[in-house]
N, C-alpha and C. Protein backbone atom coordinates (compact mmCIF):
# COMPACT_ATOMS: atom_id res chain seq x y z
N UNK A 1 -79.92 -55.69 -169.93
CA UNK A 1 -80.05 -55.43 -168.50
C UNK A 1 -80.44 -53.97 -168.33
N UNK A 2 -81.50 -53.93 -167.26
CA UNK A 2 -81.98 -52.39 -167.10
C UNK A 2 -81.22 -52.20 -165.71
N UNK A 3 -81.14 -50.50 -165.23
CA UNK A 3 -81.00 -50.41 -163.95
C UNK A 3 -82.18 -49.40 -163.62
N UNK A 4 -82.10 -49.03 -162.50
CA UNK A 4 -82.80 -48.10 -162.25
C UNK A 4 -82.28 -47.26 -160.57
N UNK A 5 -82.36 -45.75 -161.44
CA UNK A 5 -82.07 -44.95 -160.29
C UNK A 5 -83.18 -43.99 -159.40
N UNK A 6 -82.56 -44.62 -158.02
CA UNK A 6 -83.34 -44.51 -157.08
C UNK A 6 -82.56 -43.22 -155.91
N UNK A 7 -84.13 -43.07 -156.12
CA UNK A 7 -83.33 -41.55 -154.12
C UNK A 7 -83.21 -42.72 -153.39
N UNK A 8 -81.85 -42.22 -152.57
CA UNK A 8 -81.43 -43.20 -151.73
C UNK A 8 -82.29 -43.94 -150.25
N UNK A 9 -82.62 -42.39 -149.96
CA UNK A 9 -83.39 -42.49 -148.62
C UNK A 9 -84.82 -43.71 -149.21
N UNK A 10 -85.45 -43.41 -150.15
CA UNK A 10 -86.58 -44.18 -150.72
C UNK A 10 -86.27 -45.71 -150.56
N UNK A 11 -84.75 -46.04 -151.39
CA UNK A 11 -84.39 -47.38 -151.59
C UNK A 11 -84.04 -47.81 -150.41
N UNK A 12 -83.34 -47.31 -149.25
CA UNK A 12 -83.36 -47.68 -147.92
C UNK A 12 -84.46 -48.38 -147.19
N UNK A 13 -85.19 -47.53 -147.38
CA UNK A 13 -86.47 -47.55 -147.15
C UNK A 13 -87.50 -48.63 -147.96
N UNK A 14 -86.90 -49.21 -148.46
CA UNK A 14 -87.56 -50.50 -149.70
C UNK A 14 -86.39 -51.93 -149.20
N UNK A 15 -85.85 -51.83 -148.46
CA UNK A 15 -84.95 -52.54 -147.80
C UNK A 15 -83.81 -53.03 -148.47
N UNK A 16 -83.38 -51.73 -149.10
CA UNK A 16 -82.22 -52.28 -150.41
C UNK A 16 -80.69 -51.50 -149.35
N UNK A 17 -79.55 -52.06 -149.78
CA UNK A 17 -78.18 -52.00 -149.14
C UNK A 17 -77.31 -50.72 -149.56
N UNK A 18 -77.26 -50.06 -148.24
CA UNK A 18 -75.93 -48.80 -149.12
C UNK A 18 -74.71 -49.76 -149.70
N UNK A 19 -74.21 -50.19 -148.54
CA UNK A 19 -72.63 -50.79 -148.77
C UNK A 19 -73.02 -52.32 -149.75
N UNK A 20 -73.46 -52.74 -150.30
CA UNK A 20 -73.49 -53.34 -152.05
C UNK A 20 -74.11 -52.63 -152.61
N UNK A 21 -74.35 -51.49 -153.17
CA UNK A 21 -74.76 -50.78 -154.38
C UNK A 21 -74.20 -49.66 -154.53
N UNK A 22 -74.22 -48.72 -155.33
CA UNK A 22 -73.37 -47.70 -156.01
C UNK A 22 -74.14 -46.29 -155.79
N UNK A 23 -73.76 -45.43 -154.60
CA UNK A 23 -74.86 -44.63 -154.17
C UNK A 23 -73.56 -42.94 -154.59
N UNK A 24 -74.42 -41.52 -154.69
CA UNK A 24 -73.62 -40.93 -155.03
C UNK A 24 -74.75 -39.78 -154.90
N UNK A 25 -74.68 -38.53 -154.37
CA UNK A 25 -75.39 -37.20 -154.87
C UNK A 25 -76.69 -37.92 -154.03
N UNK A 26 -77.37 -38.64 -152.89
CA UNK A 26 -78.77 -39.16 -152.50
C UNK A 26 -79.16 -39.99 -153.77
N UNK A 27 -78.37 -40.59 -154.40
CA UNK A 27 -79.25 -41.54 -155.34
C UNK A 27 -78.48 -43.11 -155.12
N UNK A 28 -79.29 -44.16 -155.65
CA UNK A 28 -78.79 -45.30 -155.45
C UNK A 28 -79.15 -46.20 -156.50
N UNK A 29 -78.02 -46.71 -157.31
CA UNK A 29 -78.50 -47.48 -158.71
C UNK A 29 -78.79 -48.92 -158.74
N UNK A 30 -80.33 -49.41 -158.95
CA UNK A 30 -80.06 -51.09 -158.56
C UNK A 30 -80.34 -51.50 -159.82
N UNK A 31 -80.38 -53.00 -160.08
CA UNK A 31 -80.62 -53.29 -161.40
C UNK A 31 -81.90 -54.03 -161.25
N UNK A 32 -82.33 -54.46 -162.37
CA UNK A 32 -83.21 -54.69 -163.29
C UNK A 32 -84.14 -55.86 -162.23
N UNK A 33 -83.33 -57.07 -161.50
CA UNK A 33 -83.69 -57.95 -161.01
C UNK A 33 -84.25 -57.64 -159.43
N UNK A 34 -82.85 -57.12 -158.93
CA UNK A 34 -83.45 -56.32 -157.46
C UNK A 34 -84.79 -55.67 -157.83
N UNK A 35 -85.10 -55.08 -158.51
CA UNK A 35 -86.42 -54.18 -158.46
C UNK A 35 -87.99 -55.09 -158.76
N UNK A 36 -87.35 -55.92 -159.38
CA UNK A 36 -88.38 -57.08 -159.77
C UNK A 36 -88.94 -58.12 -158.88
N UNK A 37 -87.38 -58.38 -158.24
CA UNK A 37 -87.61 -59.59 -157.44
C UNK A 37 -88.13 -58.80 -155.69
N UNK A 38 -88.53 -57.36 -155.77
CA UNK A 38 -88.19 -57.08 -154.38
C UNK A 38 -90.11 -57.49 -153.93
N UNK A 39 -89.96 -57.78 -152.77
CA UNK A 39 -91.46 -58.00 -151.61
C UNK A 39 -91.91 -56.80 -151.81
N UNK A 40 -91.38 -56.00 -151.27
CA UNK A 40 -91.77 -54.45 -151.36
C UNK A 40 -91.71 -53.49 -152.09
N UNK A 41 -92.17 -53.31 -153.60
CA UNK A 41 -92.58 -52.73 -154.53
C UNK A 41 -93.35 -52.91 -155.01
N UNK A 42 -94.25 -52.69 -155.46
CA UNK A 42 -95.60 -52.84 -156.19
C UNK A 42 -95.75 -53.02 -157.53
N UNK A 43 -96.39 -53.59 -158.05
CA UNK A 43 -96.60 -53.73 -159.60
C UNK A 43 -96.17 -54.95 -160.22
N UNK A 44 -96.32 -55.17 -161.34
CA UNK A 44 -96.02 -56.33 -162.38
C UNK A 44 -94.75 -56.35 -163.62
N UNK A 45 -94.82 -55.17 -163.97
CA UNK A 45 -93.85 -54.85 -164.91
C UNK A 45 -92.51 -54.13 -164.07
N UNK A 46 -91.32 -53.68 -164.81
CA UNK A 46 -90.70 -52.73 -164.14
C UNK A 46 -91.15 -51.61 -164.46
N UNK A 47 -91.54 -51.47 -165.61
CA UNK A 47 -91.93 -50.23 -165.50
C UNK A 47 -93.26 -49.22 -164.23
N UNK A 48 -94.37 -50.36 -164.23
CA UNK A 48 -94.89 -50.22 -163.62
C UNK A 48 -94.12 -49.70 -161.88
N UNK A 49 -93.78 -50.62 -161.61
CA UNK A 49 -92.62 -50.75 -160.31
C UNK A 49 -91.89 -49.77 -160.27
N UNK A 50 -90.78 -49.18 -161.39
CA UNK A 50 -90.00 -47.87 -161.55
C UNK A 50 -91.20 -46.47 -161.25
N UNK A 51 -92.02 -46.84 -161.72
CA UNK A 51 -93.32 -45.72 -161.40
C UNK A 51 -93.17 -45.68 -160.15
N UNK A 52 -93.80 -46.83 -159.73
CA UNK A 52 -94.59 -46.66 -158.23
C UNK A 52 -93.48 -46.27 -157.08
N UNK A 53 -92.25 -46.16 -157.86
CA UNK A 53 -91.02 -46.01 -156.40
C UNK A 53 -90.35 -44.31 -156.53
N UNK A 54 -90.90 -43.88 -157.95
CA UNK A 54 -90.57 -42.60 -158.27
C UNK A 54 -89.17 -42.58 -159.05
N UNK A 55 -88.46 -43.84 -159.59
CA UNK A 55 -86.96 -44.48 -160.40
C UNK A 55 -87.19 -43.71 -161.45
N UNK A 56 -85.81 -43.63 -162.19
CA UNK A 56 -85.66 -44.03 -163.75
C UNK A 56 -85.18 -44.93 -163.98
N UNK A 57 -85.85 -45.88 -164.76
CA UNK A 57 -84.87 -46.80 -165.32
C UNK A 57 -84.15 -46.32 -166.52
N UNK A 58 -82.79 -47.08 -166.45
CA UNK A 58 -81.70 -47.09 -167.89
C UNK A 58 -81.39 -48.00 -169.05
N UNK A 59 -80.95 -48.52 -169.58
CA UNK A 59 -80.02 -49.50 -170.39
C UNK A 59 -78.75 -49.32 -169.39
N UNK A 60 -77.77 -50.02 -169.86
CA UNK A 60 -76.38 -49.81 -169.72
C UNK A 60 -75.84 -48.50 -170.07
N UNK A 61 -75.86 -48.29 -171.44
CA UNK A 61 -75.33 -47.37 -172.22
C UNK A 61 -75.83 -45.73 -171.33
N UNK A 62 -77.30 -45.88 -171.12
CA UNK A 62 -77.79 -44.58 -170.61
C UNK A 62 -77.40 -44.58 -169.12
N UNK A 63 -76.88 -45.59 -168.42
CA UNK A 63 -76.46 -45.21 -167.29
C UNK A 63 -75.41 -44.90 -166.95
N UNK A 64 -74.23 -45.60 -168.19
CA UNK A 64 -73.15 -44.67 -168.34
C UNK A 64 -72.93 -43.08 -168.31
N UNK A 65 -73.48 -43.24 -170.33
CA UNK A 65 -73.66 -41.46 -169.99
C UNK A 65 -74.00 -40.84 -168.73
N UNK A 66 -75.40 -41.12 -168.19
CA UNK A 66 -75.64 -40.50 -166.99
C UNK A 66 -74.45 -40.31 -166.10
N UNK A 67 -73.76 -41.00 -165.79
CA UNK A 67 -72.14 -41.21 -165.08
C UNK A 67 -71.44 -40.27 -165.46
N UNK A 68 -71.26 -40.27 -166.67
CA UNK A 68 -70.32 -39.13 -167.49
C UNK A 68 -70.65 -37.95 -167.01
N UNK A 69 -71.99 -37.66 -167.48
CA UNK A 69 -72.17 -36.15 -167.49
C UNK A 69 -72.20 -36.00 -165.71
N UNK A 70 -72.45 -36.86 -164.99
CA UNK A 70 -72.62 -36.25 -163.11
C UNK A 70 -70.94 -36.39 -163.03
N UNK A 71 -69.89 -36.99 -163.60
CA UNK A 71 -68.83 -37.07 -163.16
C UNK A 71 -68.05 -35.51 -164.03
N UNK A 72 -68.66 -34.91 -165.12
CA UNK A 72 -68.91 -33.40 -165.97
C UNK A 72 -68.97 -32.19 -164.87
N UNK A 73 -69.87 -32.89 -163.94
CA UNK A 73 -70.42 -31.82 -163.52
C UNK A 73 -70.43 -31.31 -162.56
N UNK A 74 -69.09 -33.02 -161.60
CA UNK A 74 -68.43 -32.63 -160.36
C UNK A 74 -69.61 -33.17 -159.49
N UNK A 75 -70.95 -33.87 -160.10
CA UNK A 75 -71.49 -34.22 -158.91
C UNK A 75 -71.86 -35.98 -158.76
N UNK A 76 -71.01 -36.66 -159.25
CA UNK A 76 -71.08 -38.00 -159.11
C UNK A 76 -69.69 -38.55 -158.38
């Protein structure tokens, strides 16, 4: 499973939900399927799609860490 992190205002704006998803610092983490399955993103791949919305996508593991170190650093 991938996720991918998104500026919040962007994903709002792509018609995705504050209150079901995990938002923190203006960012908002959706997974692998939301980004795939959405009307309003562009592209074929995710990767493609993670492009065109300005995301990173993760693994699990890297979105942890990512967690770790913003929860390190006092800003997650």
């Amino acid at each position: 499973m991938m996720y991918v992190i998104l500026d919040k205002v962007q994903a709002l704006g792509l018609g995705f939900n504050l209150h079901t998803h995990i938002t923190a610092h203006g960012k908002m983490i959706l997974n692998e399927k939301e980004v795939l399955m959405s009307n309003n993103i562009q592209g074929d791949t995710l990767d493609e799609r993670v492009k065109n919305i300005g995301g990173k996508a993760m693994t699990e593991q890297e979105l942890e860490q990512f967690k770790i170190r913003r929860n390190k650093d006092g800003r997650y």
